[in-house]
PDB file of N, CA and C in Angstrom:
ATOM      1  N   UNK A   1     128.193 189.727 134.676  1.00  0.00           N
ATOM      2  CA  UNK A   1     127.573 188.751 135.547  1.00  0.00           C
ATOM      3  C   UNK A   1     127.271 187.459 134.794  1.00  0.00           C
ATOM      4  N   UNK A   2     126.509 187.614 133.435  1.00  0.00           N
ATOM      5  CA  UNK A   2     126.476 186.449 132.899  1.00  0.00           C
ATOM      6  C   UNK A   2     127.699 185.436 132.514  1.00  0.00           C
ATOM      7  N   UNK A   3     128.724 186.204 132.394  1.00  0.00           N
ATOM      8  CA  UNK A   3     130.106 186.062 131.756  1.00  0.00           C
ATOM      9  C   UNK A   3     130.716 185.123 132.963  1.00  0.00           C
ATOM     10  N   UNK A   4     130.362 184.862 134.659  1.00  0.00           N
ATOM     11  CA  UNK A   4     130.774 184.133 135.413  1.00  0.00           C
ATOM     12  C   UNK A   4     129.551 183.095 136.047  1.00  0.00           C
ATOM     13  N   UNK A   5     128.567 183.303 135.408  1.00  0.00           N
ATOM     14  CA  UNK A   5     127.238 182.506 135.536  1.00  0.00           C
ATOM     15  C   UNK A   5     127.716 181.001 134.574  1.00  0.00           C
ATOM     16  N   UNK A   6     128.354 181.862 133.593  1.00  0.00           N
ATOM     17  CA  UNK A   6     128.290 180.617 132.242  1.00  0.00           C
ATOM     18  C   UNK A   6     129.664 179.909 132.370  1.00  0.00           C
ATOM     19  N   UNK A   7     130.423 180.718 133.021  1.00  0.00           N
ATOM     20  CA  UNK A   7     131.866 180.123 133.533  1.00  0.00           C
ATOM     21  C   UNK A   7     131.624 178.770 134.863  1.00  0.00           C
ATOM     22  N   UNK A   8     130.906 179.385 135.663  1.00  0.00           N
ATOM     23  CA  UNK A   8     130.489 178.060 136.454  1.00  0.00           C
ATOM     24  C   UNK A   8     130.016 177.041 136.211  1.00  0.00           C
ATOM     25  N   UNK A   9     129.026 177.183 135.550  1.00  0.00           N
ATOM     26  CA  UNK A   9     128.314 175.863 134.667  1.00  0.00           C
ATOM     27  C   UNK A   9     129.256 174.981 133.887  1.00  0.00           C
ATOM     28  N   UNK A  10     129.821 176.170 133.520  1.00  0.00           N
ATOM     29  CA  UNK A  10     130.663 174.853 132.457  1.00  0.00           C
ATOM     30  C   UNK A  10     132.160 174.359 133.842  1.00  0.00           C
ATOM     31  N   UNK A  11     132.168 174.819 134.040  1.00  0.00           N
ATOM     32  CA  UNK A  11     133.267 174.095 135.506  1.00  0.00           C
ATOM     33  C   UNK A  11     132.642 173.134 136.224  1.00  0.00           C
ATOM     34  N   UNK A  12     131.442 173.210 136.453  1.00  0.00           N
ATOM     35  CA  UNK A  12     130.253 172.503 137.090  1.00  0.00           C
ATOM     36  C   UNK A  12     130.334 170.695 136.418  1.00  0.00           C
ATOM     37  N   UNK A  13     129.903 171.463 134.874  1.00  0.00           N
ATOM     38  CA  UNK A  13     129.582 170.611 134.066  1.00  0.00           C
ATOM     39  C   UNK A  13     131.032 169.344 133.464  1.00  0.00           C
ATOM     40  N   UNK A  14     132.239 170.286 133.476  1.00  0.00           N
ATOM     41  CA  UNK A  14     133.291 169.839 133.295  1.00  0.00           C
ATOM     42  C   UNK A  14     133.747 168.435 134.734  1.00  0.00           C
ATOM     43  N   UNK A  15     133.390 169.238 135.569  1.00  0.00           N
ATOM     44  CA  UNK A  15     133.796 168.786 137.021  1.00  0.00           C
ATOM     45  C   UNK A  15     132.945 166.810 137.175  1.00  0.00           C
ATOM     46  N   UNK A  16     131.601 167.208 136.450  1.00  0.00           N
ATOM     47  CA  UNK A  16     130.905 165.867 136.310  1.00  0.00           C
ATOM     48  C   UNK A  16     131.325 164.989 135.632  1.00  0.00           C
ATOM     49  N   UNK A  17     131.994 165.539 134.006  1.00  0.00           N
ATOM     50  CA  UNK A  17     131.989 164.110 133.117  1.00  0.00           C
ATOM     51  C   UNK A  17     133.859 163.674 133.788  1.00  0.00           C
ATOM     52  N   UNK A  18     134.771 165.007 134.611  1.00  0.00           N
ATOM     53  CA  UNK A  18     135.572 164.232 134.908  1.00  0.00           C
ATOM     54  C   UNK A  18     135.598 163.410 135.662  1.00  0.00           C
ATOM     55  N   UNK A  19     134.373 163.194 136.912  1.00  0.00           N
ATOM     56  CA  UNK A  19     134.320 162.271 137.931  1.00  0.00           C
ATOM     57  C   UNK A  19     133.356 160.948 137.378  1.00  0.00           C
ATOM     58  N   UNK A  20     132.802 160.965 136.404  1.00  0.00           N
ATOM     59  CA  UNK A  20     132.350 160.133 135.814  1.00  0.00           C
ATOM     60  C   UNK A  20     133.198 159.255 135.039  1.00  0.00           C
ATOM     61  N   UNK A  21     133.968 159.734 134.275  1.00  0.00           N
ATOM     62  CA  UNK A  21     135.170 159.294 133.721  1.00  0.00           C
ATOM     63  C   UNK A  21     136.178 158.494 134.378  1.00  0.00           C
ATOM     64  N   UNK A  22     136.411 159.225 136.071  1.00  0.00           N
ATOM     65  CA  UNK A  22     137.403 158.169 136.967  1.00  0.00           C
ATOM     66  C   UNK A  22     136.523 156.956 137.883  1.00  0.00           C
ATOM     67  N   UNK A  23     134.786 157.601 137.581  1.00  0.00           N
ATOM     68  CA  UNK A  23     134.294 156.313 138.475  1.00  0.00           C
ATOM     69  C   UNK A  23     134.244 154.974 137.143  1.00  0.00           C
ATOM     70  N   UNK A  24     133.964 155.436 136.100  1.00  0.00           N
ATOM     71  CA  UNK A  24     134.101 153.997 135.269  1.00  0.00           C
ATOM     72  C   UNK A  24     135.461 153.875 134.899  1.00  0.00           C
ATOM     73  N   UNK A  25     136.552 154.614 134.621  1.00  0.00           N
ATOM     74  CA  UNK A  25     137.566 153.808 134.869  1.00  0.00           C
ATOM     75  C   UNK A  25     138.503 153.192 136.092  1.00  0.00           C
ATOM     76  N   UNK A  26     138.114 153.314 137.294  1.00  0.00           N
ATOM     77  CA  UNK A  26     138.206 152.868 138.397  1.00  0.00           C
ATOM     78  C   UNK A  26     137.519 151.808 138.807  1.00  0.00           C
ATOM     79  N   UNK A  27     136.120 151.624 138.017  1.00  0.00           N
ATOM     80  CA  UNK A  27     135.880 150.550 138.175  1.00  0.00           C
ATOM     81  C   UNK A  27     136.071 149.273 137.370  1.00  0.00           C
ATOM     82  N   UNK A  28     136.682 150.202 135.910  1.00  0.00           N
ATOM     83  CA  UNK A  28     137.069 148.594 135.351  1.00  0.00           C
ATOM     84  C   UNK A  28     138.344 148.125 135.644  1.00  0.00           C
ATOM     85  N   UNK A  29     139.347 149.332 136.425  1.00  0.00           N
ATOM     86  CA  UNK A  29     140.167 148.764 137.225  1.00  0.00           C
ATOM     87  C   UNK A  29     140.214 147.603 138.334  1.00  0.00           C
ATOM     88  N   UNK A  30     139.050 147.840 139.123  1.00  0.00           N
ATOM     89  CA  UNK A  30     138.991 146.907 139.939  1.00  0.00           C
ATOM     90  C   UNK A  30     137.991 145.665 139.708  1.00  0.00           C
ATOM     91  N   UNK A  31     137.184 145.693 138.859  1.00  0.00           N
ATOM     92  CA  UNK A  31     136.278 144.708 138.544  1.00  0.00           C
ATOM     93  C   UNK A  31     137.054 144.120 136.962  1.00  0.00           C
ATOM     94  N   UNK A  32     137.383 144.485 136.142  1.00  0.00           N
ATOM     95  CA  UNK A  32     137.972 144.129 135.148  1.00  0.00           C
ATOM     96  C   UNK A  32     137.352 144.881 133.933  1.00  0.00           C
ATOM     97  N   UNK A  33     137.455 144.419 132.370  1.00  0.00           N
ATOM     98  CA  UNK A  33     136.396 144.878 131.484  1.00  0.00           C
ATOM     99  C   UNK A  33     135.112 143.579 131.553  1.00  0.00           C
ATOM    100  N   UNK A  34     134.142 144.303 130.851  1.00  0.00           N
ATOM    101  CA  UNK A  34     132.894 143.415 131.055  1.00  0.00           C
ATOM    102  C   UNK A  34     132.459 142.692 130.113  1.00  0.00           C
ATOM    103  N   UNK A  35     133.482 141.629 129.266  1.00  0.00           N
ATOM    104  CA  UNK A  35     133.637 141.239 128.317  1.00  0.00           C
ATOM    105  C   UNK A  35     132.177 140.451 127.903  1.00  0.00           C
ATOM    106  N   UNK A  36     131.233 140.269 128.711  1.00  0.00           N
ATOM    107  CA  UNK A  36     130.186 139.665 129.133  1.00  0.00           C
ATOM    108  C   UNK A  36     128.713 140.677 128.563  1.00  0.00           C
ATOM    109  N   UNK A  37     128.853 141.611 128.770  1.00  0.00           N
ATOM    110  CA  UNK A  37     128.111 143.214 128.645  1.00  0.00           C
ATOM    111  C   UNK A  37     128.030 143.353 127.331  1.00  0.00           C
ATOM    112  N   UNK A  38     129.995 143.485 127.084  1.00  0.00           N
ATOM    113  CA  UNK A  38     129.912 144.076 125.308  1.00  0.00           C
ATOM    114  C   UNK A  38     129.310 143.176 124.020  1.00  0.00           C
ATOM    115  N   UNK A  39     129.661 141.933 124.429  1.00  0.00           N
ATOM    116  CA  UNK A  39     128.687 140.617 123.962  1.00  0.00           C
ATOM    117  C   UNK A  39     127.886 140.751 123.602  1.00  0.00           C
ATOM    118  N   UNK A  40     126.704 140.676 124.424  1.00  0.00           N
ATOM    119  CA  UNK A  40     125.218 141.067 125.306  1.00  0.00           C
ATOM    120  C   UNK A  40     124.793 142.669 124.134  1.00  0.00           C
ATOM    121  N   UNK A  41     125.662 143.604 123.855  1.00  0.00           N
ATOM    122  CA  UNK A  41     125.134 144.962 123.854  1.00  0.00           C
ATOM    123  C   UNK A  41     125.795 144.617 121.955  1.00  0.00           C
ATOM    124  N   UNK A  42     126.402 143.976 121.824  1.00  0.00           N
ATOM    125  CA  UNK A  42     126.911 143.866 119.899  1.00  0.00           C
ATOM    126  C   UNK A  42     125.957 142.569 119.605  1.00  0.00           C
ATOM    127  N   UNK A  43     125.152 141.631 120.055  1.00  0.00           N
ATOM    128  CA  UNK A  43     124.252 140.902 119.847  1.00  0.00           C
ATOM    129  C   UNK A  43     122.956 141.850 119.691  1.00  0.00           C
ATOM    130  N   UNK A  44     122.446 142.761 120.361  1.00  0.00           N
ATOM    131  CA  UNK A  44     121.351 142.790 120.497  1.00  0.00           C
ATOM    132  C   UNK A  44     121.331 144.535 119.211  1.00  0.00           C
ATOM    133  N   UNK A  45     122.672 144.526 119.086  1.00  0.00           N
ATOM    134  CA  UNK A  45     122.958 145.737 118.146  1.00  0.00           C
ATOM    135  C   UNK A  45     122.604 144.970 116.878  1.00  0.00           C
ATOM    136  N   UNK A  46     123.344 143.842 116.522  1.00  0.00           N
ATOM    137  CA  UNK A  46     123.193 143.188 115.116  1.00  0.00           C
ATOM    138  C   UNK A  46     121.584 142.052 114.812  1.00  0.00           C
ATOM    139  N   UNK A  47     121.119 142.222 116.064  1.00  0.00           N
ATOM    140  CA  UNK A  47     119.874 141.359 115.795  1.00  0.00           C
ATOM    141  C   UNK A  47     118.834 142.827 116.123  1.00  0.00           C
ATOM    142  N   UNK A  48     118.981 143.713 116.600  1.00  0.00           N
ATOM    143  CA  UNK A  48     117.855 144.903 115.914  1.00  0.00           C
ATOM    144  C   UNK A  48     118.275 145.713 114.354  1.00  0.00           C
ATOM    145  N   UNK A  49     119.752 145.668 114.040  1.00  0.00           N
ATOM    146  CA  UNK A  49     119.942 146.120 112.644  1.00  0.00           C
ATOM    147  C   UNK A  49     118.844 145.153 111.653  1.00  0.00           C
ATOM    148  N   UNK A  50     119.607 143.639 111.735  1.00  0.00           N
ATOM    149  CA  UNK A  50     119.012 142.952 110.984  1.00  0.00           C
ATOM    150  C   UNK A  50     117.166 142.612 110.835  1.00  0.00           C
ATOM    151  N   UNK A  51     116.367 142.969 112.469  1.00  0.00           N
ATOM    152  CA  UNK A  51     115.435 142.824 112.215  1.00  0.00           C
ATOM    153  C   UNK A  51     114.836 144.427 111.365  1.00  0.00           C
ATOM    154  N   UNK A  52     115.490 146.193 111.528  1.00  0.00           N
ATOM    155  CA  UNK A  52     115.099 146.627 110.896  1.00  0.00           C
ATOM    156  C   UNK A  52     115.182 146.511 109.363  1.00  0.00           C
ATOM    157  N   UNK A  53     116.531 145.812 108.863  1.00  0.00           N
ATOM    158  CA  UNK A  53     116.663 146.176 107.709  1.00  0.00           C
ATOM    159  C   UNK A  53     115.340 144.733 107.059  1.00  0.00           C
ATOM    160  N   UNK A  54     114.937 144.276 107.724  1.00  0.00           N
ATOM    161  CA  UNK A  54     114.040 143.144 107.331  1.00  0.00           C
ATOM    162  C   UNK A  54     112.542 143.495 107.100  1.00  0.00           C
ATOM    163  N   UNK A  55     112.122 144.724 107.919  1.00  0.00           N
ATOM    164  CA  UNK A  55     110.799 145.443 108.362  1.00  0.00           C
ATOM    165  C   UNK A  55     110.906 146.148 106.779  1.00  0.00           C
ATOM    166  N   UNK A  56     112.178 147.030 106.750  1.00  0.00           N
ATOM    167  CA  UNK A  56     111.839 147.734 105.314  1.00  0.00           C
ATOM    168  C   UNK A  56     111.928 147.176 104.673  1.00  0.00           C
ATOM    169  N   UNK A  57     112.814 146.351 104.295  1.00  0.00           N
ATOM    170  CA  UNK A  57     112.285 145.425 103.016  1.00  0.00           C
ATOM    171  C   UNK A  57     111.165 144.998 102.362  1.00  0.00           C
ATOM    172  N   UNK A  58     110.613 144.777 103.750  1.00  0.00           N
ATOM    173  CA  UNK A  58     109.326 143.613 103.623  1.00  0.00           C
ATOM    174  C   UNK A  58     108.274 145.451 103.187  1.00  0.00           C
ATOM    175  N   UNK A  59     108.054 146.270 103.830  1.00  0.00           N
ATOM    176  CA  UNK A  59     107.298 147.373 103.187  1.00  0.00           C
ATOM    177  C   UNK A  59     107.677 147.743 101.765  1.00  0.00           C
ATOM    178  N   UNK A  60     109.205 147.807 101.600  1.00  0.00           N
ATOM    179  CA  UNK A  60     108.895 147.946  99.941  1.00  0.00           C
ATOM    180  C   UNK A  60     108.079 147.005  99.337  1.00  0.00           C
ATOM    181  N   UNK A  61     108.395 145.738  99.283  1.00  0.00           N
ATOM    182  CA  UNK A  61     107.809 144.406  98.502  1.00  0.00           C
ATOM    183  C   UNK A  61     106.132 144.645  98.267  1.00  0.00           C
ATOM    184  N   UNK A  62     105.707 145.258  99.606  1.00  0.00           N
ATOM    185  CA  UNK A  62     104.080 145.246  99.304  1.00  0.00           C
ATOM    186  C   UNK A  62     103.904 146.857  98.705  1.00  0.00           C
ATOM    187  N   UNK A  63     102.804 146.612  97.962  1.00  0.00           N
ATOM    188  CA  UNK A  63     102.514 147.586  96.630  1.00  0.00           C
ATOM    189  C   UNK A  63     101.345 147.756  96.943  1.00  0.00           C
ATOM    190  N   UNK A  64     100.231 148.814  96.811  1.00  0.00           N
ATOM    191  CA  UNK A  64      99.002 149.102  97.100  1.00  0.00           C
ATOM    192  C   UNK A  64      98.389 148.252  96.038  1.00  0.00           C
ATOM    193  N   UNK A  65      96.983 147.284  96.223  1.00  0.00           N
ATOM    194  CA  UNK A  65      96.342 147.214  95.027  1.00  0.00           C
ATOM    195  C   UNK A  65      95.858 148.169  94.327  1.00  0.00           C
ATOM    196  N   UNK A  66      96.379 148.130  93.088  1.00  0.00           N
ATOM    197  CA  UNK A  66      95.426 148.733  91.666  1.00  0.00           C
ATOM    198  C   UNK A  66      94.307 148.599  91.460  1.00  0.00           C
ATOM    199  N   UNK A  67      93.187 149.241  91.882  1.00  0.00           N
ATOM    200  CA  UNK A  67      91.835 149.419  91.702  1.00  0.00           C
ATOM    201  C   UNK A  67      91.262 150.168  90.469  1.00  0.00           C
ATOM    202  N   UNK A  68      90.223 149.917  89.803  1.00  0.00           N
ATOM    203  CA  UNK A  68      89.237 150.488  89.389  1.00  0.00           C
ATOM    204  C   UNK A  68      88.868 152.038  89.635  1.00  0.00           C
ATOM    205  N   UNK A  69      89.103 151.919  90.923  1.00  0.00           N
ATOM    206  CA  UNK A  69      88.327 153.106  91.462  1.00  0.00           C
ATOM    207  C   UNK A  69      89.482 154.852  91.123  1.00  0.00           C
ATOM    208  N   UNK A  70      90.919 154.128  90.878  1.00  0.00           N
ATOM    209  CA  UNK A  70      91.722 155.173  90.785  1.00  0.00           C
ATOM    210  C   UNK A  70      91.951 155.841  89.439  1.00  0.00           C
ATOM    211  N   UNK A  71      90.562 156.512  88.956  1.00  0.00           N
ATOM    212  CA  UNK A  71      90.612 157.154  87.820  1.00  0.00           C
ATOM    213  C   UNK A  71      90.577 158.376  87.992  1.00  0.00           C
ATOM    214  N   UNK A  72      90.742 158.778  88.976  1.00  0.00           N
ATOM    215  CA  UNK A  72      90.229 160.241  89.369  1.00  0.00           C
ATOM    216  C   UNK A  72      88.870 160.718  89.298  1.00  0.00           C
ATOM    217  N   UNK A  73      88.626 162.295  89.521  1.00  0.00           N
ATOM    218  CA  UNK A  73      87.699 162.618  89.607  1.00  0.00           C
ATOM    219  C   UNK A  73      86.266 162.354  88.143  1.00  0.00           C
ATOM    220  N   UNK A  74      85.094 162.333  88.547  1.00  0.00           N
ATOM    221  CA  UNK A  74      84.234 162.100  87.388  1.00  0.00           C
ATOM    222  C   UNK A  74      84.137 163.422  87.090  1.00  0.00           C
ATOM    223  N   UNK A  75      83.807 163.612  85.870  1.00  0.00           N
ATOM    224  CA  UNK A  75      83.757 164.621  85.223  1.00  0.00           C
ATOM    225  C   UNK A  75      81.958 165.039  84.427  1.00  0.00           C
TER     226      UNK A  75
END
């Protein structure tokens, strides 16, 4: 029983990414590609890389102050 439980699902599941697959390529058939989108989506890819790699940087650079107080325990 499980053996045609798990067979459906995945037919199920198969059945989705193939109709998903012909609704976006059917639609860049008829609308075109979205040369406008990929732009838009590689801009906002290279301006969040660059602002993370800027965040860590900037945390290495700062260093805890060296205090007095870090002698450990009194004895």
């Amino acid at each position: 029983m499980w053996f045609w439980i798990i067979i459906s699902s995945l037919l199920f599941v198969l059945l989705l990414i193939v109709e998903e697959f012909t609704y976006y390529f059917w639609n860049r058939y008829v609308y075109g590609p979205n040369i406008k989108g990929k732009r838009r989506w590689l801009s906002r890819l290279v301006l969040g890389t660059v602002v993370l790699i800027k965040r860590l940087f900037r945390r290495r650079e700062k260093e805890l102050p060296k205090t007095k107080t870090d002698k450990g325990l009194p004895l």
